[in-house]
C-alpha atoms as a PDB file:
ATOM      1  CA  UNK A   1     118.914  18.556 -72.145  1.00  0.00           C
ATOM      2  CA  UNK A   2     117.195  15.495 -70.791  1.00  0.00           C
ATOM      3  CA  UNK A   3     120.027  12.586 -69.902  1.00  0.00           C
ATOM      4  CA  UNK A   4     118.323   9.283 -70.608  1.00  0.00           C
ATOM      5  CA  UNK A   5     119.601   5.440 -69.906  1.00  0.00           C
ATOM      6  CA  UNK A   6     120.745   3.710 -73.010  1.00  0.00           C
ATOM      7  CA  UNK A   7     119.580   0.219 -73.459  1.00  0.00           C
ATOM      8  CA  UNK A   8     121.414   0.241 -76.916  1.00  0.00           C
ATOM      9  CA  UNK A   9     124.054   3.122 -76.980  1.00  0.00           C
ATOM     10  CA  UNK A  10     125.837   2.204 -80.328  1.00  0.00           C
ATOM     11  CA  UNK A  11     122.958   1.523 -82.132  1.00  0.00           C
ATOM     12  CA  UNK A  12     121.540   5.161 -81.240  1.00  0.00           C
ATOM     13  CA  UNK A  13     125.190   6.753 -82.059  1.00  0.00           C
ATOM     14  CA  UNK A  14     125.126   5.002 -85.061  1.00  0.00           C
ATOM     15  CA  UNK A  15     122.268   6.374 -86.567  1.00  0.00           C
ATOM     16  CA  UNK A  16     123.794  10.164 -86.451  1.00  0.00           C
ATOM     17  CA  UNK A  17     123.884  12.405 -89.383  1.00  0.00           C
ATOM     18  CA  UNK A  18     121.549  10.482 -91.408  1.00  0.00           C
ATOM     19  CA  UNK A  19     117.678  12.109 -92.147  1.00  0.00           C
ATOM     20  CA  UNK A  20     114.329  11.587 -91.697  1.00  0.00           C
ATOM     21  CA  UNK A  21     112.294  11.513 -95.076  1.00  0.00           C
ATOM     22  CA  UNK A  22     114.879  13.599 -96.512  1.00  0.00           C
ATOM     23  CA  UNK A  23     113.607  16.729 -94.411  1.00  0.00           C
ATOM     24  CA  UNK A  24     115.400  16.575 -90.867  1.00  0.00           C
ATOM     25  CA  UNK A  25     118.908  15.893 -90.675  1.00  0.00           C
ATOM     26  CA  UNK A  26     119.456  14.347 -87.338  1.00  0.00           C
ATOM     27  CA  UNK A  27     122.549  16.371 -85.766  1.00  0.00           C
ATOM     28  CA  UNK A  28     123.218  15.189 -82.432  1.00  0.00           C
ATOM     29  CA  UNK A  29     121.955  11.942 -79.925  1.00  0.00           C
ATOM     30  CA  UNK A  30     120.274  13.967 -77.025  1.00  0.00           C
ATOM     31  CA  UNK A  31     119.159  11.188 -75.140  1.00  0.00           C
ATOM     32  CA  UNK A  32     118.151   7.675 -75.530  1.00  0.00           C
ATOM     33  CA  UNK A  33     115.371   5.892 -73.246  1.00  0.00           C
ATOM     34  CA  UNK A  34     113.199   2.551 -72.975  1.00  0.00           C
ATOM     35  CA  UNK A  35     110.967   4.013 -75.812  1.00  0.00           C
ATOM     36  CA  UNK A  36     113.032   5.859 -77.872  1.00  0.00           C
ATOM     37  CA  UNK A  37     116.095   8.000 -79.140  1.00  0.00           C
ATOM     38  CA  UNK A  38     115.833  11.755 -79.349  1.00  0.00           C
ATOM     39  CA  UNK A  39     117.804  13.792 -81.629  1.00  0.00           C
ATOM     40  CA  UNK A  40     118.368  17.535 -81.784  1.00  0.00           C
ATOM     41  CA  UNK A  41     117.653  18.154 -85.914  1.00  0.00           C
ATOM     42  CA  UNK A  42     117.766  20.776 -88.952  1.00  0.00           C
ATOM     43  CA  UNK A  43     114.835  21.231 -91.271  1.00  0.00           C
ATOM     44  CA  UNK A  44     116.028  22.180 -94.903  1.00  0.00           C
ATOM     45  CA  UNK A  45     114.461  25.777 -94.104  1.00  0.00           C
ATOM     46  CA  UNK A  46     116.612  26.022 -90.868  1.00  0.00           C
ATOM     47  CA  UNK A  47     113.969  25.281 -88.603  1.00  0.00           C
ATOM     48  CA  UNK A  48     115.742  23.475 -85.370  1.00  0.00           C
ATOM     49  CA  UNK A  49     113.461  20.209 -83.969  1.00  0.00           C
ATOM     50  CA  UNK A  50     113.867  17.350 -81.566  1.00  0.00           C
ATOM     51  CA  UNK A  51     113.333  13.823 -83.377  1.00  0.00           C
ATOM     52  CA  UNK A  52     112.008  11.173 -81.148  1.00  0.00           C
ATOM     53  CA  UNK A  53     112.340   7.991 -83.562  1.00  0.00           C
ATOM     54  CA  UNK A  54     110.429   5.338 -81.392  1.00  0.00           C
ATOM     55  CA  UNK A  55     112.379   2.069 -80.888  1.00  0.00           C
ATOM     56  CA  UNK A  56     111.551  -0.673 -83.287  1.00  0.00           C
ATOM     57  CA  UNK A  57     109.150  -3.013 -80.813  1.00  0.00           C
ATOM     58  CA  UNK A  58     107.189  -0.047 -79.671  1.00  0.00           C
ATOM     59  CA  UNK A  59     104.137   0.668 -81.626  1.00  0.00           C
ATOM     60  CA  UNK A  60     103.063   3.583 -82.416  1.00  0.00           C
ATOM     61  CA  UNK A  61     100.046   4.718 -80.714  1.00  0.00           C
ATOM     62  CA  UNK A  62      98.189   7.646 -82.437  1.00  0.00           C
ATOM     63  CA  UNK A  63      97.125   9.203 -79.351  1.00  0.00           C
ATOM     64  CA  UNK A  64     100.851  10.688 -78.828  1.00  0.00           C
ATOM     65  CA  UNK A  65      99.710  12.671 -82.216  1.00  0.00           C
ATOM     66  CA  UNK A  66      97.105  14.503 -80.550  1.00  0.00           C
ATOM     67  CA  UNK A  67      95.321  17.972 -81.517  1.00  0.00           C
ATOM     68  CA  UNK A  68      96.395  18.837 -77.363  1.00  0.00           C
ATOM     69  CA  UNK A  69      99.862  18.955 -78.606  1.00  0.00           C
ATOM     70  CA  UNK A  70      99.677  20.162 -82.372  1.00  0.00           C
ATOM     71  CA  UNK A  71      97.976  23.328 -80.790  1.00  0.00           C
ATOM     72  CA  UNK A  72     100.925  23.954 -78.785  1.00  0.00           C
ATOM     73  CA  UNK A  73      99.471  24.714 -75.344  1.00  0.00           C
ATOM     74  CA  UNK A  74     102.260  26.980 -73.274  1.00  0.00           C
ATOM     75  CA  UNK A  75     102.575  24.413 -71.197  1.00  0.00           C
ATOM     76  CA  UNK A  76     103.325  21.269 -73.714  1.00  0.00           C
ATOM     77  CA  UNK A  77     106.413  20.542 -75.827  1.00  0.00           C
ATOM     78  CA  UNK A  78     104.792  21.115 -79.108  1.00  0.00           C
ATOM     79  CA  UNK A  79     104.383  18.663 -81.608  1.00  0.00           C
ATOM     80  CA  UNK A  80     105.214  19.761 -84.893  1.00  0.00           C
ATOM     81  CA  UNK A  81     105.086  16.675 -87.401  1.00  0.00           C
ATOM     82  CA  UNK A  82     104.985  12.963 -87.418  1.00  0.00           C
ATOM     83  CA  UNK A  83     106.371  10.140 -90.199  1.00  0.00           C
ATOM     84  CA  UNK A  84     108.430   7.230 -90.999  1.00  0.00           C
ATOM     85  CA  UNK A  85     112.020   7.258 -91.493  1.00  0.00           C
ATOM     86  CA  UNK A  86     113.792   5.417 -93.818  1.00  0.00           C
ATOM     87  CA  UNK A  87     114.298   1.974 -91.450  1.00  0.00           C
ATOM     88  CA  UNK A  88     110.860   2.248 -91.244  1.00  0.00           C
ATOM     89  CA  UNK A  89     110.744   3.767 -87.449  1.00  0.00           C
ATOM     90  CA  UNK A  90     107.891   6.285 -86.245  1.00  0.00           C
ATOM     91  CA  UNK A  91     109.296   9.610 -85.692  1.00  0.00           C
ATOM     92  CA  UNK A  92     107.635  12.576 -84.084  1.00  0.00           C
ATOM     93  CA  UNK A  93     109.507  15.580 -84.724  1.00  0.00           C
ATOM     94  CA  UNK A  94     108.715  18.139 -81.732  1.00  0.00           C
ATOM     95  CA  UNK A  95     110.043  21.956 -81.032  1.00  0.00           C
ATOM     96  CA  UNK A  96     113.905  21.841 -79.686  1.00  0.00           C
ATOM     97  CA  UNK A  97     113.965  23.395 -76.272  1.00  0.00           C
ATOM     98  CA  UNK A  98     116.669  24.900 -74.158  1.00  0.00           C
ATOM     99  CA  UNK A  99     117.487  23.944 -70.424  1.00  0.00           C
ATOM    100  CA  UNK A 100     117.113  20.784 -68.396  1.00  0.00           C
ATOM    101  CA  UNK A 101     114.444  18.819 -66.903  1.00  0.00           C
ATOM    102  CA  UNK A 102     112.824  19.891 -63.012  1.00  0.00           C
ATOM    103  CA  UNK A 103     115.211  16.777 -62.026  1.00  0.00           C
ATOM    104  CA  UNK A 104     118.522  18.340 -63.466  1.00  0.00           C
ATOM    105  CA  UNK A 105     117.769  22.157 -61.925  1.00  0.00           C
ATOM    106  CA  UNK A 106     117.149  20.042 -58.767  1.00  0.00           C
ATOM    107  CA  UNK A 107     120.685  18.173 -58.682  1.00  0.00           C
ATOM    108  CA  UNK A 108     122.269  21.235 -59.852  1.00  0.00           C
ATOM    109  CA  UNK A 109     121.225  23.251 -56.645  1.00  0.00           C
ATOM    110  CA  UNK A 110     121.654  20.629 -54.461  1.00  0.00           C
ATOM    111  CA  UNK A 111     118.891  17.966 -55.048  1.00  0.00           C
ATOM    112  CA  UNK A 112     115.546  20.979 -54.106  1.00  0.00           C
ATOM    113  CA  UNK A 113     114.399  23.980 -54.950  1.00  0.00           C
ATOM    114  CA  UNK A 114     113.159  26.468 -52.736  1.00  0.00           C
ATOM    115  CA  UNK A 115     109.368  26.867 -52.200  1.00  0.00           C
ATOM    116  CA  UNK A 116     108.308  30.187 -54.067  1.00  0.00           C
ATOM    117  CA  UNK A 117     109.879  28.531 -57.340  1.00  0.00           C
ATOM    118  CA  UNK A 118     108.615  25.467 -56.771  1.00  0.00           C
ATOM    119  CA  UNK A 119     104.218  27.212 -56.368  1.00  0.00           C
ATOM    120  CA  UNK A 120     105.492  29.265 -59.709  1.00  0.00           C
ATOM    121  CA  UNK A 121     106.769  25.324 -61.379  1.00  0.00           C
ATOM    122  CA  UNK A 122     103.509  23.729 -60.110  1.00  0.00           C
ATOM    123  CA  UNK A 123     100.967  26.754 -61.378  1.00  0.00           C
ATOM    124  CA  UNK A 124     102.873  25.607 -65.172  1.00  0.00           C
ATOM    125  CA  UNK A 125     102.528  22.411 -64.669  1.00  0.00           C
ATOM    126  CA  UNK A 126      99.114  22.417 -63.421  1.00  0.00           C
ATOM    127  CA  UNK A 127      97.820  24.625 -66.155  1.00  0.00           C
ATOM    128  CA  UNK A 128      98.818  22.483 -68.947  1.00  0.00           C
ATOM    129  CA  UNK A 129      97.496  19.597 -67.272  1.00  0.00           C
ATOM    130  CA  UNK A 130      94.123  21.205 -67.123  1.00  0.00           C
ATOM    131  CA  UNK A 131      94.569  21.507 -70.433  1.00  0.00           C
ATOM    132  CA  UNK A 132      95.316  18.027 -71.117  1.00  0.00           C
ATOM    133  CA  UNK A 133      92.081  16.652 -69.304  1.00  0.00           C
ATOM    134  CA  UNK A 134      89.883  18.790 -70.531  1.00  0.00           C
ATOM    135  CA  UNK A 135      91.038  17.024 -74.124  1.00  0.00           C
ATOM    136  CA  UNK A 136      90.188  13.323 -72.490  1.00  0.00           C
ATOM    137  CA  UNK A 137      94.196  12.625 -72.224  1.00  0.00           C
ATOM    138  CA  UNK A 138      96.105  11.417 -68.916  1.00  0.00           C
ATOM    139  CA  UNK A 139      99.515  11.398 -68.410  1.00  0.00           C
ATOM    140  CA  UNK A 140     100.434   9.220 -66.314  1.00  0.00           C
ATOM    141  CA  UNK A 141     103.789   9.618 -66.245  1.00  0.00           C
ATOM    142  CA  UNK A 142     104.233  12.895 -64.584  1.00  0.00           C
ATOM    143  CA  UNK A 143     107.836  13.159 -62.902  1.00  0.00           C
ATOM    144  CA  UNK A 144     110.496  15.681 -62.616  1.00  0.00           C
ATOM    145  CA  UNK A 145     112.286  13.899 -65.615  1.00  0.00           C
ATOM    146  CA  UNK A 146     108.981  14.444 -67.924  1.00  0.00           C
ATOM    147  CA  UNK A 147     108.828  18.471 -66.594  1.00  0.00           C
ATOM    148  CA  UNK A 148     111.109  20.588 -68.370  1.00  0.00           C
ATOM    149  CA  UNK A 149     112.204  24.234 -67.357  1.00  0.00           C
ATOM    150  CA  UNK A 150     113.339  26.126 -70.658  1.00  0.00           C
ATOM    151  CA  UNK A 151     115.883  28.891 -69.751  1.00  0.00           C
ATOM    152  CA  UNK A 152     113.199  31.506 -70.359  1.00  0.00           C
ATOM    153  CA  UNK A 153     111.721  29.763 -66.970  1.00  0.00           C
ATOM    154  CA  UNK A 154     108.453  28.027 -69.203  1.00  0.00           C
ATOM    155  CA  UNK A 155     107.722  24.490 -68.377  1.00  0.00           C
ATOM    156  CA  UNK A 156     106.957  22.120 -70.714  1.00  0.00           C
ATOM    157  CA  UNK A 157     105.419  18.800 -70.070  1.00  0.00           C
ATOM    158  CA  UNK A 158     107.386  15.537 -72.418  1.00  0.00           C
ATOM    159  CA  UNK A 159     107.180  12.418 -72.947  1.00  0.00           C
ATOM    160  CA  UNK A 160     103.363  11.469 -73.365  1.00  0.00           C
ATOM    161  CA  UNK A 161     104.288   7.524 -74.423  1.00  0.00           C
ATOM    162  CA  UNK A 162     102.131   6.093 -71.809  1.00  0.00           C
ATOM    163  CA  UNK A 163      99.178   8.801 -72.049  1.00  0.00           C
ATOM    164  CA  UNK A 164      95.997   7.871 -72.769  1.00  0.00           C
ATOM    165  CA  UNK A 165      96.967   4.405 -73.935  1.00  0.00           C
ATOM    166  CA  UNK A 166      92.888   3.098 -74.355  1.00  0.00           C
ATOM    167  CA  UNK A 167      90.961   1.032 -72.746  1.00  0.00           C
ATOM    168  CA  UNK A 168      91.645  -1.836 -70.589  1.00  0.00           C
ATOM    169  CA  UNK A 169      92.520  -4.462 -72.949  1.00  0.00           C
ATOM    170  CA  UNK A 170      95.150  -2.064 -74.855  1.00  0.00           C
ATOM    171  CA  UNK A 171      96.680  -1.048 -70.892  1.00  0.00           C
ATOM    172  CA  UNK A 172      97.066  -4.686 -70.401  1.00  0.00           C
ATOM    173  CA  UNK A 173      98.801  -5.293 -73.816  1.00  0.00           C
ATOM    174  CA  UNK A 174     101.078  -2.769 -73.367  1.00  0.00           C
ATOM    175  CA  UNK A 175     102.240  -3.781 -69.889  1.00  0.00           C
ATOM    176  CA  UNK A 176     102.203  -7.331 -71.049  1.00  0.00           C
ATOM    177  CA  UNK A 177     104.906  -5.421 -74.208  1.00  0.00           C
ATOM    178  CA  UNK A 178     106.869  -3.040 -71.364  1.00  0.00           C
ATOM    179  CA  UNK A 179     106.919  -4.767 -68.366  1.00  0.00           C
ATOM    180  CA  UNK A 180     103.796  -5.321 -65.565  1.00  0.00           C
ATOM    181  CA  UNK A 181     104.241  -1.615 -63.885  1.00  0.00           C
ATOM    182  CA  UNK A 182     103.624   1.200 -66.695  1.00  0.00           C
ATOM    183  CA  UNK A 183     105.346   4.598 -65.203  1.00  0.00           C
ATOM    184  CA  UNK A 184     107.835   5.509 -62.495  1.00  0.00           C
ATOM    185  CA  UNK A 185     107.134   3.682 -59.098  1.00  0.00           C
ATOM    186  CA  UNK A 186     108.307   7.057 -57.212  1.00  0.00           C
ATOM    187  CA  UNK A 187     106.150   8.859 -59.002  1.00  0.00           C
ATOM    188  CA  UNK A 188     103.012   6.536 -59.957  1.00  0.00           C
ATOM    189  CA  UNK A 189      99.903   6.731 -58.020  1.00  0.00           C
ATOM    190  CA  UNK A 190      98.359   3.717 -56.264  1.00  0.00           C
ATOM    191  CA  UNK A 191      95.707   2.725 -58.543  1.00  0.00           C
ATOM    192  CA  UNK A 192      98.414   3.000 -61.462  1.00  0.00           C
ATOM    193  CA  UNK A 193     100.658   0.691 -59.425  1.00  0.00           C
ATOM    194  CA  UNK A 194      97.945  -1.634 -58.652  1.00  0.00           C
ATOM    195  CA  UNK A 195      97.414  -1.640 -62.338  1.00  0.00           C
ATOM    196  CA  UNK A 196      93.870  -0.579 -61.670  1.00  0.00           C
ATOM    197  CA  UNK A 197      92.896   1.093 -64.769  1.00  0.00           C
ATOM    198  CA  UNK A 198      89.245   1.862 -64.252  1.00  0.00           C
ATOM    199  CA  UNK A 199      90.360   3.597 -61.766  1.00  0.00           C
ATOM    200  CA  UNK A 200      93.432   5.593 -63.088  1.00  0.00           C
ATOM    201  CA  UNK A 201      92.251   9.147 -64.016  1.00  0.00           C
ATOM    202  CA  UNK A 202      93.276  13.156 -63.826  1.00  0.00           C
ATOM    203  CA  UNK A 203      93.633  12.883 -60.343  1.00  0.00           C
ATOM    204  CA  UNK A 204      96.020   9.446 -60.595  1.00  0.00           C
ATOM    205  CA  UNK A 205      98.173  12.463 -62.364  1.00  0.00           C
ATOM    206  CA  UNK A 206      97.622  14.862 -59.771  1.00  0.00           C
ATOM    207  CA  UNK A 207      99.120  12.408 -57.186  1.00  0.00           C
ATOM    208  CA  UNK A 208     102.191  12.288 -59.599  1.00  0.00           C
ATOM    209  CA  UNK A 209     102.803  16.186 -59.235  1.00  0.00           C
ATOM    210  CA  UNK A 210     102.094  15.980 -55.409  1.00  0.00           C
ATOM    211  CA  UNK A 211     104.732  13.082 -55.795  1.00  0.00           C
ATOM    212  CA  UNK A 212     106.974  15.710 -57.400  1.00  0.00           C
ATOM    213  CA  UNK A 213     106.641  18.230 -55.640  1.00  0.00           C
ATOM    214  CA  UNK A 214     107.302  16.535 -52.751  1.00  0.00           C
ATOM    215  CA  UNK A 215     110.540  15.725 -53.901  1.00  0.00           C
ATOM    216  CA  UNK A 216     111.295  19.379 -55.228  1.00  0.00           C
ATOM    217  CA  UNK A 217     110.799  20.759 -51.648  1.00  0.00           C
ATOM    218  CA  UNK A 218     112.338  17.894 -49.624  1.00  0.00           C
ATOM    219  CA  UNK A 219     115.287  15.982 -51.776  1.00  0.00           C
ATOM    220  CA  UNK A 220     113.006  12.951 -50.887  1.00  0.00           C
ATOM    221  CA  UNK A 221     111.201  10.604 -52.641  1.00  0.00           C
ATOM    222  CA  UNK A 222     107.257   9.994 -51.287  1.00  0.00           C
ATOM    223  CA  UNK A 223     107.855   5.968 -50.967  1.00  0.00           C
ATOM    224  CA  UNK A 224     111.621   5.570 -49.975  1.00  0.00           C
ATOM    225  CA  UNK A 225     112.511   2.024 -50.618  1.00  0.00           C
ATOM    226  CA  UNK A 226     116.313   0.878 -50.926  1.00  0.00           C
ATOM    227  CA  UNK A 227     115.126  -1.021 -54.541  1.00  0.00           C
ATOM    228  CA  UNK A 228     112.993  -0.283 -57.560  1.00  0.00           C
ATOM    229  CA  UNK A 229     111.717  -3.792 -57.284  1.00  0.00           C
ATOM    230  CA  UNK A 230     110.215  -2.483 -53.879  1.00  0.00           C
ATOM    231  CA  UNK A 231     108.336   0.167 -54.911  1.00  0.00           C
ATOM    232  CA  UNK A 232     105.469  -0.910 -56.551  1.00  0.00           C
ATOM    233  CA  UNK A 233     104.267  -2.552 -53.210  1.00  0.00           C
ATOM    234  CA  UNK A 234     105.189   0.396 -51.401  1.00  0.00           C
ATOM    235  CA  UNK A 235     102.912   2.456 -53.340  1.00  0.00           C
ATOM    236  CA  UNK A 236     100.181   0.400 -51.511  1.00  0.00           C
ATOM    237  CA  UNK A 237     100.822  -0.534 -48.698  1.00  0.00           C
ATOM    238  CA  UNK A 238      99.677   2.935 -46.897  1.00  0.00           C
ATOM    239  CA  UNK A 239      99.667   6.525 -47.110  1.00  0.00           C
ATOM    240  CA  UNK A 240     102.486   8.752 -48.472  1.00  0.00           C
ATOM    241  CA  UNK A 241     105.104  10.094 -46.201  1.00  0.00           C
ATOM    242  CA  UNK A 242     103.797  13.752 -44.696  1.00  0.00           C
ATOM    243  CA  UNK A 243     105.457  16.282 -46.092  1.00  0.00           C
ATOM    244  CA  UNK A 244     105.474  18.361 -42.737  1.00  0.00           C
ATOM    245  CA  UNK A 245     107.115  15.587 -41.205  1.00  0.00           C
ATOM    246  CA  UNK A 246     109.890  15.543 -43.794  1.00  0.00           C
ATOM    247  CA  UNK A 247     110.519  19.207 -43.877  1.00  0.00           C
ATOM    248  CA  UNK A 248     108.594  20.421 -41.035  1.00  0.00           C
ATOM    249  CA  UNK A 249     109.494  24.179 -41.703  1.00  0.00           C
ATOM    250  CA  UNK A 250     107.053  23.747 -44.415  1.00  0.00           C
ATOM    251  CA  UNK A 251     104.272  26.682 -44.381  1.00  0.00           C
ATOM    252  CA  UNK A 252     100.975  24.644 -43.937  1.00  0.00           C
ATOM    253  CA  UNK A 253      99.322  26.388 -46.662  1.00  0.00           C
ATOM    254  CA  UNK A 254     102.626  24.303 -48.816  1.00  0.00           C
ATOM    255  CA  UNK A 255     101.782  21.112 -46.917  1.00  0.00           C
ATOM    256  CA  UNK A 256      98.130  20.977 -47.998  1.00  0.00           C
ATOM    257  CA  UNK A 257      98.834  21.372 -51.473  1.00  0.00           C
ATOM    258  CA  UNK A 258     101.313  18.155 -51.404  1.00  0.00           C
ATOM    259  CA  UNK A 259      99.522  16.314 -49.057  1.00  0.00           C
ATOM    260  CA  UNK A 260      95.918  16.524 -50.391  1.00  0.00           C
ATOM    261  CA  UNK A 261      97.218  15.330 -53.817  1.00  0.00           C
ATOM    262  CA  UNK A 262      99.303  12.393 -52.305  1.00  0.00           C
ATOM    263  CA  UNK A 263      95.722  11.056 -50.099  1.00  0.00           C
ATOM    264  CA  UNK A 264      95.894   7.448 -50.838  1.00  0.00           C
ATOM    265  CA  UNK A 265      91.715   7.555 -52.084  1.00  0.00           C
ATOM    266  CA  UNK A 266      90.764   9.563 -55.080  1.00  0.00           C
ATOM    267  CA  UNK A 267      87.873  11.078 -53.382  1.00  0.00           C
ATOM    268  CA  UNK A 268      89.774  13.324 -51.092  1.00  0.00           C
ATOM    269  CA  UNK A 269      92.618  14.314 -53.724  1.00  0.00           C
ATOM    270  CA  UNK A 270      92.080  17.813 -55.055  1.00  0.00           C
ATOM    271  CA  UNK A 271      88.741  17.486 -57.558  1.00  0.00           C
ATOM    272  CA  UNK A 272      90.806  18.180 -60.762  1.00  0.00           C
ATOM    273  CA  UNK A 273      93.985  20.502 -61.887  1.00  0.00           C
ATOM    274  CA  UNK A 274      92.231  23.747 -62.031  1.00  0.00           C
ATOM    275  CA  UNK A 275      91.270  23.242 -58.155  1.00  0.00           C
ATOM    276  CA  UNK A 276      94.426  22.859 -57.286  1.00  0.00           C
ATOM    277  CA  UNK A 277      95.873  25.334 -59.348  1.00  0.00           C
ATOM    278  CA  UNK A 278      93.855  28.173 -57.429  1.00  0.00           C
ATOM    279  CA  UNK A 279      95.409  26.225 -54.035  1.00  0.00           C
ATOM    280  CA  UNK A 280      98.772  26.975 -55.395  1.00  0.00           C
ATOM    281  CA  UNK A 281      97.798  30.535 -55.903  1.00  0.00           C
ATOM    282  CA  UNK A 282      96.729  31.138 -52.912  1.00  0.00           C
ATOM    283  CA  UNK A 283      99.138  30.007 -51.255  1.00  0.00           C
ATOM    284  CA  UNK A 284     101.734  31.455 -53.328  1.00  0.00           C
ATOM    285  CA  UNK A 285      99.649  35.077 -52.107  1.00  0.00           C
ATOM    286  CA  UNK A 286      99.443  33.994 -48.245  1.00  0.00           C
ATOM    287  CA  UNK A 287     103.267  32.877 -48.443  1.00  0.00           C
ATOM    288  CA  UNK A 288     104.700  35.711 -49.878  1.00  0.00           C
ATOM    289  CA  UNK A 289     102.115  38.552 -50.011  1.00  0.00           C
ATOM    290  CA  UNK A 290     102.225  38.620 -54.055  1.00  0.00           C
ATOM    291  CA  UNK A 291      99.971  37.009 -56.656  1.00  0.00           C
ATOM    292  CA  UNK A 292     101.810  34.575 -58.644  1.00  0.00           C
ATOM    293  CA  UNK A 293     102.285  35.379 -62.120  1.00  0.00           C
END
């Protein structure tokens, strides 16, 4: 499962075995991050879940309770139930799922992924994205740490904590709450870093899977920078490393795909998720003479 950094590793430990509501025993800590802890848990029917109990400063934002993820698109770790534990804390209880973020497979064969399962990771990806926007929701914290690959090779998209926070004013309180950059620097688009909300939209989370991808198919980060501190100014400072001249073996039809989603203007990014979904499945079809499925 997901390996977060603990900010407060015996107070997450300490909170095993104990229940939420009475209903989900909490079994095991999977991971704990800025946000919150996540638990692997047992319904009194025998129902298996994953508890995220936010930390106590974060407030709940009913947006992560969404009808996108109640329906339980493919492509979406499903949300099954939300509440209060006994302390108080918002929980979300969401399905349990089985194999390791798109950052994990990556370091376990060698830090990329070769090209044909990368096109089939995107096409996922991309599809429940398309999914997402069409329900009014962005990300905006798309990285191979939020991407999950279950062992029966579905990926899931996680943590939505920073999607669709509001409007302006509720952006600025919660960067004023988390810190002034909300997302991953590697991974964030521009505008994002800039903190330029009017202008953060679908395709501000289509840069973030170019931004992945490009690290899938290279090992590389987009901005390389020696410090986080760096990044954010990074972001804007100019366009995103080519990927052809990173990994110049790259077919071109590959190269598009990444590069058109890491342009530095929203105008000339693909149009929205679905677009370049068909890109990736064409290219998939010129690259290795198959349709993807």
């Amino acid at each position: 499962m997901q390996t977060w950094t603990s900010h407060s590793p015996g107070d997450a430990e300490a909170r095993g075995c104990t229940t939420v509501r009475g209903k989900w025993r909490l079994d095991a800590l999977i991971g704990v991050g800025g946000m919150a802890e996540v638990y692997a848990a047992t319904h009194p029917s025998g129902r298996r879940g994953a508890v995220k109990v936010l930390h106590p400063h974060v407030p709940f934002m009913p947006e992560v309770d969404c009808a996108f993820l109640r329906d339980g698109h493919p492509n979406a770790v499903r949300v099954l139930e939300d509440d209060i534990d006994d302390e108080g804390n918002v929980c979300i209880v969401m399905e349990l799922l089985e194999g390791g973020t798109l950052q994990e497979w990556a370091e376990a064969e060698g830090g990329k992924l070769p090209p044909a399962r990368v096109l089939r990771i995107a096409d996922q990806v991309l599809d429940g994205l398309a999914a997402l926007h069409d329900a009014g929701i962005v990300h905006r914290d798309i990285k191979p740490d939020n991407l999950f690959l279950t062992s029966e090779g579905r990926v899931k998209i996680l943590d939505f904590g920073l999607a669709h926070l509001g409007d302006e004013d509720s952006n600025s309180a919660a960067a004023a709450l988390y810190g002034v950059v909300m997302g991953t620097p590697e991974f964030m688009s521009p505008e994002q870093a800039r903190g330029r909300w009017d202008l953060v939209n679908a395709q501000s989370d289509l840069w973030s899977v170019g931004a992945t991808l490009f690290m899938l198919l290279s090992g590389e980060v987009v901005r390389a920078r020696s410090t986080l501190p760096d990044m954010p100014a990074a972001i804007f400072e100019g366009p995103a490393r080519a990927l052809s001249a990173v990994l110049p073996e790259a077919h071109p039809a590959l190269v598009e795909i990444v590069e058109r989603a890491l342009e530095q203007t929203v105008e000339n990014r693909w149009a929205d998720a679905r677009t370049m979904q068909t890109a990736v499945r064409a290219a998939f079809l010129t690259m290795f003479g198959e349709p993807l499925s």
